[in-house]
PDB file of N, CA and C in Angstrom:
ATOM      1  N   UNK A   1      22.142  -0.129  -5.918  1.00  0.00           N
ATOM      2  CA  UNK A   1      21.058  -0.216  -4.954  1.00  0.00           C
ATOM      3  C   UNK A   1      20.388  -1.583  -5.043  1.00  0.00           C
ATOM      4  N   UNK A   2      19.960  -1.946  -4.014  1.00  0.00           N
ATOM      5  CA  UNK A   2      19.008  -3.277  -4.156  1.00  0.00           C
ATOM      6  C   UNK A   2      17.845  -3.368  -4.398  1.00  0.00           C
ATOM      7  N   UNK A   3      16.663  -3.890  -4.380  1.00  0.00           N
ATOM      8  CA  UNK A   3      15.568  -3.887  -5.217  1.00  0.00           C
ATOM      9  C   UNK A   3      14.695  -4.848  -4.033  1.00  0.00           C
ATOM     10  N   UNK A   4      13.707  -4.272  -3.354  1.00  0.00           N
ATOM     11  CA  UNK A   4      12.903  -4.967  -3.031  1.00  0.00           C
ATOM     12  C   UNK A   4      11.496  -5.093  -3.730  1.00  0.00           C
ATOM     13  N   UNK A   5      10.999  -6.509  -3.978  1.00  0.00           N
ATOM     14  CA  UNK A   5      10.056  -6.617  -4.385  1.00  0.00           C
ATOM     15  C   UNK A   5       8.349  -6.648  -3.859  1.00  0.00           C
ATOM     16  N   UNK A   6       7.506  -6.307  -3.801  1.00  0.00           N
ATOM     17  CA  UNK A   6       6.209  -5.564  -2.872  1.00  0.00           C
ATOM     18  C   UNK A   6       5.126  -6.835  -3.998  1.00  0.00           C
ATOM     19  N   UNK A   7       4.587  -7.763  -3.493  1.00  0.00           N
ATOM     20  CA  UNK A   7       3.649  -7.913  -4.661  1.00  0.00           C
ATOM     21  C   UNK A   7       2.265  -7.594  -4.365  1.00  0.00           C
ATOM     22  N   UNK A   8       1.607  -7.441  -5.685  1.00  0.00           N
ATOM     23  CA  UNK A   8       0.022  -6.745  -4.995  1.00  0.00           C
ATOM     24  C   UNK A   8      -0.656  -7.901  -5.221  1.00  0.00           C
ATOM     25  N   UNK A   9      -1.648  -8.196  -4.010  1.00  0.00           N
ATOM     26  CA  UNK A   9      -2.714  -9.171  -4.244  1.00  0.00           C
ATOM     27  C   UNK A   9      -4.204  -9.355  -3.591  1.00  0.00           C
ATOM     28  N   UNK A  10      -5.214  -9.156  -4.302  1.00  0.00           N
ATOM     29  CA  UNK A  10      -6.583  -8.853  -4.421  1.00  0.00           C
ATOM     30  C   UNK A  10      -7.233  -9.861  -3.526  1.00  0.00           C
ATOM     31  N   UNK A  11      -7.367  -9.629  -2.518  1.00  0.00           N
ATOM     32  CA  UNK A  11      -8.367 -11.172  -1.705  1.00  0.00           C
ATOM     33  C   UNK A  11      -9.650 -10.280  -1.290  1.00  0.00           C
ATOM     34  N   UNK A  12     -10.759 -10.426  -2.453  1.00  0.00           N
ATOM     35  CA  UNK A  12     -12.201 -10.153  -2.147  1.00  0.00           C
ATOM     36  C   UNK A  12     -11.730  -8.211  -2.478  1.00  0.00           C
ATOM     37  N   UNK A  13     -12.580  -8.022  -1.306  1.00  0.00           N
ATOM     38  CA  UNK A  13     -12.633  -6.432  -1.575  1.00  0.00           C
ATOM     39  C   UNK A  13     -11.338  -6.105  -0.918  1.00  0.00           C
ATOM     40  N   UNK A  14     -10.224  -6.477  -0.628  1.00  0.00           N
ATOM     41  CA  UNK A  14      -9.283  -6.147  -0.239  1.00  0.00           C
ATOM     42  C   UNK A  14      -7.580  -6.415  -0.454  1.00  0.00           C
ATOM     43  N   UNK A  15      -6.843  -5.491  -1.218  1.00  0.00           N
ATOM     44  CA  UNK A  15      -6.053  -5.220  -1.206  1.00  0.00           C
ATOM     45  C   UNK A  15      -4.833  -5.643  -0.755  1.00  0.00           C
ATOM     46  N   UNK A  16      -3.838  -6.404  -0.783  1.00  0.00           N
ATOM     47  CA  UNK A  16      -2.634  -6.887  -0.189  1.00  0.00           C
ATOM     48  C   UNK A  16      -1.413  -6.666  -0.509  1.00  0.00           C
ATOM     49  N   UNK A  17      -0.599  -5.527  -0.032  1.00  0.00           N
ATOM     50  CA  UNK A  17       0.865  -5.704  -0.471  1.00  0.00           C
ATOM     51  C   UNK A  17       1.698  -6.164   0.274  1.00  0.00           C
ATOM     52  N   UNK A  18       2.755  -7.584   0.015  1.00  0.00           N
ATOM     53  CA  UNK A  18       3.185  -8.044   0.666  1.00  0.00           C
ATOM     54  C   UNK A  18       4.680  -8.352   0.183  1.00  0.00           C
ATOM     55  N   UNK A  19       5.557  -8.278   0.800  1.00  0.00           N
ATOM     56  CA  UNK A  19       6.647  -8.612   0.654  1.00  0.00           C
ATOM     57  C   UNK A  19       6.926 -10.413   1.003  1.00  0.00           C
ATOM     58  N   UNK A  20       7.057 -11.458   0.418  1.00  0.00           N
ATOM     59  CA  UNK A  20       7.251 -12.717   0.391  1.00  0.00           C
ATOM     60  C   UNK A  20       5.822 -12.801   1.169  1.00  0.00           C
ATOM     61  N   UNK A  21       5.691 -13.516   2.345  1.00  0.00           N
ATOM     62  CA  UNK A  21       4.185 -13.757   2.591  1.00  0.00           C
ATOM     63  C   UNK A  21       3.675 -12.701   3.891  1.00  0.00           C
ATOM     64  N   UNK A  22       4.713 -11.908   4.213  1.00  0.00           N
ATOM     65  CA  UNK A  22       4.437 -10.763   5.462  1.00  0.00           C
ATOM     66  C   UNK A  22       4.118  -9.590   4.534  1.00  0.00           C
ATOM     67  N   UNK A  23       2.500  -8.782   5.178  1.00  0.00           N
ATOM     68  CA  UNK A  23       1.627  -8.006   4.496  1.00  0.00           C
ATOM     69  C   UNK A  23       1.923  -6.828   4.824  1.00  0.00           C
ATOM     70  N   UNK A  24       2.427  -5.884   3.821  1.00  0.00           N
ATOM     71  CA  UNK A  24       3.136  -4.763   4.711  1.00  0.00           C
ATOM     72  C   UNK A  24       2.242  -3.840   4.692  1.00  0.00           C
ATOM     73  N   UNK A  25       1.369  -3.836   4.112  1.00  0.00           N
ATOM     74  CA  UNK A  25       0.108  -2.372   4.129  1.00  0.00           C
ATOM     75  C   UNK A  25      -1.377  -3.361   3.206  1.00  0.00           C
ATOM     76  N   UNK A  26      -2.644  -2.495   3.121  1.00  0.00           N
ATOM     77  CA  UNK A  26      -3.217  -2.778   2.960  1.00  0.00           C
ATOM     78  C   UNK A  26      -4.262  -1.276   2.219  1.00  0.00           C
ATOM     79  N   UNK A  27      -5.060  -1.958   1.221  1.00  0.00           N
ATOM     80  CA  UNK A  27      -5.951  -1.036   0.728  1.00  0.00           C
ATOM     81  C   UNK A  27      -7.385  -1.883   0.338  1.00  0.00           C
ATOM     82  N   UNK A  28      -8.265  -0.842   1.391  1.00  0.00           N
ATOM     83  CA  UNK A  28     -10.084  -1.575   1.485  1.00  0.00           C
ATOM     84  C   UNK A  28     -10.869  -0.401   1.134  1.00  0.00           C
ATOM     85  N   UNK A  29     -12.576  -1.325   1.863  1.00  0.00           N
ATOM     86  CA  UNK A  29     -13.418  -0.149   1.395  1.00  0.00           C
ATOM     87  C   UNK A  29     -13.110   0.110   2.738  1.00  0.00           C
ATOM     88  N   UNK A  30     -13.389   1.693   2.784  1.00  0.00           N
ATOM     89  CA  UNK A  30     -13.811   2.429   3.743  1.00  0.00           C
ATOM     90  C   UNK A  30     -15.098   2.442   4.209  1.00  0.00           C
ATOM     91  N   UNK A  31     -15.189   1.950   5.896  1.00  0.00           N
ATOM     92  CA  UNK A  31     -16.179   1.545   6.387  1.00  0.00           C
ATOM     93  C   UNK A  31     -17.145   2.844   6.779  1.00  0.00           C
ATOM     94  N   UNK A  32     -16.649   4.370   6.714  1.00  0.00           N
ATOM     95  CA  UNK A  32     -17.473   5.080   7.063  1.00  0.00           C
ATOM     96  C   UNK A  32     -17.943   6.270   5.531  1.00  0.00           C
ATOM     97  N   UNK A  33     -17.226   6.137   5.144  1.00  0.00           N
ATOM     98  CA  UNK A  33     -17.368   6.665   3.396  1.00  0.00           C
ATOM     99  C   UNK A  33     -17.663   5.543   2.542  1.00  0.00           C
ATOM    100  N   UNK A  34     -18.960   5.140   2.124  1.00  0.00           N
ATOM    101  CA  UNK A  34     -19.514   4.422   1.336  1.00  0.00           C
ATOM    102  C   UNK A  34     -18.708   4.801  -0.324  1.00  0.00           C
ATOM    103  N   UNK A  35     -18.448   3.322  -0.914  1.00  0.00           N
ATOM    104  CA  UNK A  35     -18.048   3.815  -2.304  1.00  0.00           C
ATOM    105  C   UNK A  35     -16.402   4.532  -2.391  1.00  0.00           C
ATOM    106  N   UNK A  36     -16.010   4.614  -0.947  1.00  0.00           N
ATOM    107  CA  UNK A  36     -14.535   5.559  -0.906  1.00  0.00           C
ATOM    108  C   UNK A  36     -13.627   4.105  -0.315  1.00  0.00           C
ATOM    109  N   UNK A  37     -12.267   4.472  -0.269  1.00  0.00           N
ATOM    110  CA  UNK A  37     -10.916   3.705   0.382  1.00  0.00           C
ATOM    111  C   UNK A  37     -10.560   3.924   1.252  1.00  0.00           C
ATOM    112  N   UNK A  38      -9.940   3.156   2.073  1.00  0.00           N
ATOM    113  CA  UNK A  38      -8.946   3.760   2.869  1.00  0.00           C
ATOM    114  C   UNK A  38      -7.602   2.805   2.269  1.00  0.00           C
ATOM    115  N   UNK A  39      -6.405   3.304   3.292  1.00  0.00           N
ATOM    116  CA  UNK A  39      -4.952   2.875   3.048  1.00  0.00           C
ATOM    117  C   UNK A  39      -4.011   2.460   3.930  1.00  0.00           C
ATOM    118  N   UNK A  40      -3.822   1.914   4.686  1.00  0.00           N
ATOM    119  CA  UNK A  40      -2.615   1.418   5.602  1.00  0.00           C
ATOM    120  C   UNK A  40      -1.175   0.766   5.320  1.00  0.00           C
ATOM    121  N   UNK A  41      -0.023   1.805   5.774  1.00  0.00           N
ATOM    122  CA  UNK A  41       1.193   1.173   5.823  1.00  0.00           C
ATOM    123  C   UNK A  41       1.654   1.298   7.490  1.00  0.00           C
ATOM    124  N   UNK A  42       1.156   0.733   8.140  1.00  0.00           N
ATOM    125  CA  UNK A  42       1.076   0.505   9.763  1.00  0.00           C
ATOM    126  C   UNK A  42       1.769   2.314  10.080  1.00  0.00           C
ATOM    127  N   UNK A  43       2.236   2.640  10.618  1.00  0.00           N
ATOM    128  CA  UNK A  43       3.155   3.690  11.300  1.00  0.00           C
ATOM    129  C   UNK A  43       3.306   4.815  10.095  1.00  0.00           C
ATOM    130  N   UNK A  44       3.779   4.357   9.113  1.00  0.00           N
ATOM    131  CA  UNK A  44       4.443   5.149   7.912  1.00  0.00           C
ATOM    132  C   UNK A  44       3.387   6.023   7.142  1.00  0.00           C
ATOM    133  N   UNK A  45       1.868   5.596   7.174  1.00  0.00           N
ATOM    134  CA  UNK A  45       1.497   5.981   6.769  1.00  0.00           C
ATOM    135  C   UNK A  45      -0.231   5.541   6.315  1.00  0.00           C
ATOM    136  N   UNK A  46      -1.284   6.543   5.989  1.00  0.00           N
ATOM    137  CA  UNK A  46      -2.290   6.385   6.069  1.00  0.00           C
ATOM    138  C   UNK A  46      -3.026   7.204   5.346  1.00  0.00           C
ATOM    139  N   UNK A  47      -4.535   6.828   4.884  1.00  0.00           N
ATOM    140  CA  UNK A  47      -5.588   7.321   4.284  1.00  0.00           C
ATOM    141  C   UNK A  47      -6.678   7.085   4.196  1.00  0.00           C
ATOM    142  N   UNK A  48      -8.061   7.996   4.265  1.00  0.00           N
ATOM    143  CA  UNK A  48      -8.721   7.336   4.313  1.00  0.00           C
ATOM    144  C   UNK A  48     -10.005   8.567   3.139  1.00  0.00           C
ATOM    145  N   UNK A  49     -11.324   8.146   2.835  1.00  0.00           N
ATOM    146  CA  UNK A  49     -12.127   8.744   2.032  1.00  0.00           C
ATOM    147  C   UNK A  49     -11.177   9.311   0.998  1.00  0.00           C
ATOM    148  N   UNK A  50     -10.913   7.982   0.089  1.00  0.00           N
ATOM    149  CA  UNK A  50     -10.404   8.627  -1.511  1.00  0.00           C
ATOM    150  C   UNK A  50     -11.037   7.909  -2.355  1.00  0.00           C
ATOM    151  N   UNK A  51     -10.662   8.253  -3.662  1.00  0.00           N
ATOM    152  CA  UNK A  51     -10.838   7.075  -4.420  1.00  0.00           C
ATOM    153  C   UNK A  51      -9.944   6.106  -4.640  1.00  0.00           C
ATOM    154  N   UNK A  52     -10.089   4.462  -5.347  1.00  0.00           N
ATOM    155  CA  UNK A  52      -9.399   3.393  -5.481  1.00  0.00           C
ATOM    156  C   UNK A  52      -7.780   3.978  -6.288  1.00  0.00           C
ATOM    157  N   UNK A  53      -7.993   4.510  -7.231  1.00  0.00           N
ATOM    158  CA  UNK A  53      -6.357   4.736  -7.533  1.00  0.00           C
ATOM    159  C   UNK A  53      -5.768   6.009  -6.641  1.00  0.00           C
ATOM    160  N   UNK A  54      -6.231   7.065  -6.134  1.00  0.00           N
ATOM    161  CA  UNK A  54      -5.817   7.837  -4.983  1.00  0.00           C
ATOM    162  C   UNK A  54      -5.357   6.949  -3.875  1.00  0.00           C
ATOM    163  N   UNK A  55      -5.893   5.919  -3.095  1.00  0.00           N
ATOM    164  CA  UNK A  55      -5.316   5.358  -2.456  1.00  0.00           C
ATOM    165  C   UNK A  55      -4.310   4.719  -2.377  1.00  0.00           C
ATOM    166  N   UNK A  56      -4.172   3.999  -4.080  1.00  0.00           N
ATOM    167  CA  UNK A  56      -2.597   2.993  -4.490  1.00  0.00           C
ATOM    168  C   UNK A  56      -1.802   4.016  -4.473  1.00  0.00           C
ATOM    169  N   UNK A  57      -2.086   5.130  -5.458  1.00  0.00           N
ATOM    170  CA  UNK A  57      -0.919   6.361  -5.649  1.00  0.00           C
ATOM    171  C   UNK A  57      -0.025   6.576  -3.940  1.00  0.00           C
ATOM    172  N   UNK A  58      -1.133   6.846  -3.176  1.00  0.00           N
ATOM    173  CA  UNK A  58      -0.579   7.388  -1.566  1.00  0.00           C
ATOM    174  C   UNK A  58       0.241   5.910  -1.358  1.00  0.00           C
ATOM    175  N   UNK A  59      -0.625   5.011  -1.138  1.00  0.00           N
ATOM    176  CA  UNK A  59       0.307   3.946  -0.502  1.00  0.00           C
ATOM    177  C   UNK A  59       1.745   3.685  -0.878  1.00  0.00           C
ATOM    178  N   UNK A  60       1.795   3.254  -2.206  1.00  0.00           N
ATOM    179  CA  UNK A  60       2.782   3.170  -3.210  1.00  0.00           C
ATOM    180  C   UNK A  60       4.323   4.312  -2.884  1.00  0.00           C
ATOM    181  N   UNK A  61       3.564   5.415  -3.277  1.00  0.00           N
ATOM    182  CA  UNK A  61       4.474   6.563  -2.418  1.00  0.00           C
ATOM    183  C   UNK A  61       5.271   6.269  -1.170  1.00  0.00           C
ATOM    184  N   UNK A  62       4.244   5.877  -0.314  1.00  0.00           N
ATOM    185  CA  UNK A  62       4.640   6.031   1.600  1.00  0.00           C
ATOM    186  C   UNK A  62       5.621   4.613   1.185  1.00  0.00           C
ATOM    187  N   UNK A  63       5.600   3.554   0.483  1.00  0.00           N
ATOM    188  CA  UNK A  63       6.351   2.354   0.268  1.00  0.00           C
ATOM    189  C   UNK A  63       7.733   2.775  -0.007  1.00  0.00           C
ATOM    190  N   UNK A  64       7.303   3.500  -1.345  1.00  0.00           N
ATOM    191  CA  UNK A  64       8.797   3.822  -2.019  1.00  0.00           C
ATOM    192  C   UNK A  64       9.610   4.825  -0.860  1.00  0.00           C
ATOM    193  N   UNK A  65       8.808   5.512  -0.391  1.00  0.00           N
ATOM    194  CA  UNK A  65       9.880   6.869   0.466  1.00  0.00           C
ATOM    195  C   UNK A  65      10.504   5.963   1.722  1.00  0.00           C
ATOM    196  N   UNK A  66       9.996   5.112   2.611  1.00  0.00           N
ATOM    197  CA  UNK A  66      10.347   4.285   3.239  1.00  0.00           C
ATOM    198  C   UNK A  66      11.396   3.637   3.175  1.00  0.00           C
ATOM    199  N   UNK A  67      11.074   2.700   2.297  1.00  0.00           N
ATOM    200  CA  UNK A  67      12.197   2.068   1.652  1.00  0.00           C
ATOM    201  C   UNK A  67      13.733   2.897   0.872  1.00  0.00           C
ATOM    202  N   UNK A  68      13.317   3.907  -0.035  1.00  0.00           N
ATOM    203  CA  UNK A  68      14.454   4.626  -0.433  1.00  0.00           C
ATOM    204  C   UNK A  68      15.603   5.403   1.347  1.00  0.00           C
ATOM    205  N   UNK A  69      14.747   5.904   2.134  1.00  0.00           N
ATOM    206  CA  UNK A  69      15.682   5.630   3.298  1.00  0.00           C
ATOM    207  C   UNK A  69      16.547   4.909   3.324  1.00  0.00           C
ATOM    208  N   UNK A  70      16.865   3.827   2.909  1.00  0.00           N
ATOM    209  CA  UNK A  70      17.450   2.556   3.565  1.00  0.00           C
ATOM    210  C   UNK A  70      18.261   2.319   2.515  1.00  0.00           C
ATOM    211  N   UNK A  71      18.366   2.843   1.480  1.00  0.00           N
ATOM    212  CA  UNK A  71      18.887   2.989  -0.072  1.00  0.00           C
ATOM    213  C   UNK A  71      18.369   2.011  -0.694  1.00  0.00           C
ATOM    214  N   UNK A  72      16.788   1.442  -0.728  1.00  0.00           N
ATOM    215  CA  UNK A  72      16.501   0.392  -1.627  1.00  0.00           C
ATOM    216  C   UNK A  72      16.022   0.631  -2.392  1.00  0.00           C
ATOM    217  N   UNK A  73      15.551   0.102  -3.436  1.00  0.00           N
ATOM    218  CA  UNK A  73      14.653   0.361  -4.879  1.00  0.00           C
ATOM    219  C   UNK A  73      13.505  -0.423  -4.552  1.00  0.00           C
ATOM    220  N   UNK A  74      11.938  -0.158  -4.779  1.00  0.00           N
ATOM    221  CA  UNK A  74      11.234  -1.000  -4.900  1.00  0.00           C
ATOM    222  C   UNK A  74      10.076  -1.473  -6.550  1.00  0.00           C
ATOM    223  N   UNK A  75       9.908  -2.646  -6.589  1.00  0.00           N
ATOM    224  CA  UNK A  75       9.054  -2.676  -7.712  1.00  0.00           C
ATOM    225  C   UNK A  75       7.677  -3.404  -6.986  1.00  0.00           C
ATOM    226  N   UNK A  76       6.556  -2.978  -7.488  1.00  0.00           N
ATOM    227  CA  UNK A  76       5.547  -3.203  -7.376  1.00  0.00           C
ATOM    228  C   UNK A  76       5.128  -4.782  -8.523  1.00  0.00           C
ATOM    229  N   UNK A  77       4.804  -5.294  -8.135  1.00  0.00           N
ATOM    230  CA  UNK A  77       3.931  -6.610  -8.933  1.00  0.00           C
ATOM    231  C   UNK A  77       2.851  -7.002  -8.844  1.00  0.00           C
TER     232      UNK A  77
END
């Protein structure tokens, strides 16, 4: 299997996972739940009023199931 790589990167209060420099999802504050997250992987997948590691867990997930479709492996960085 091949191995795509996802890296995570923190700009301010927000969240970036990106594959080389195209951002494939995103994790912020949630603008209507004070203190809560939300989660975006455009189409694939979404969340919103969790907490900060509830949100990576979901995202992370919707990444890997995506990708394993396609027979890839992914690692997070």
């Amino acid at each position: 299997m091949q191995t795509i790589i996802v890296t995570v990167n923190q700009h301010g209060e927000k969240t970036a996972l990106q594959i080389g420099s195209k951002v494939i999802a995103t994790i912020s504050m949630d603008s209507f739940n004070k203190g809560r997250y939300c989660a975006s992987f455009g189409v694939f997948g979404s969340c919103n009023n969790s907490h900060y590691q509830d949100a990576v867990d979901f995202i992370t997930d919707c990444i890997e199931r995506h990708f394993s479709g396609f027979g890839l492996n992914v690692v997070f960085e």
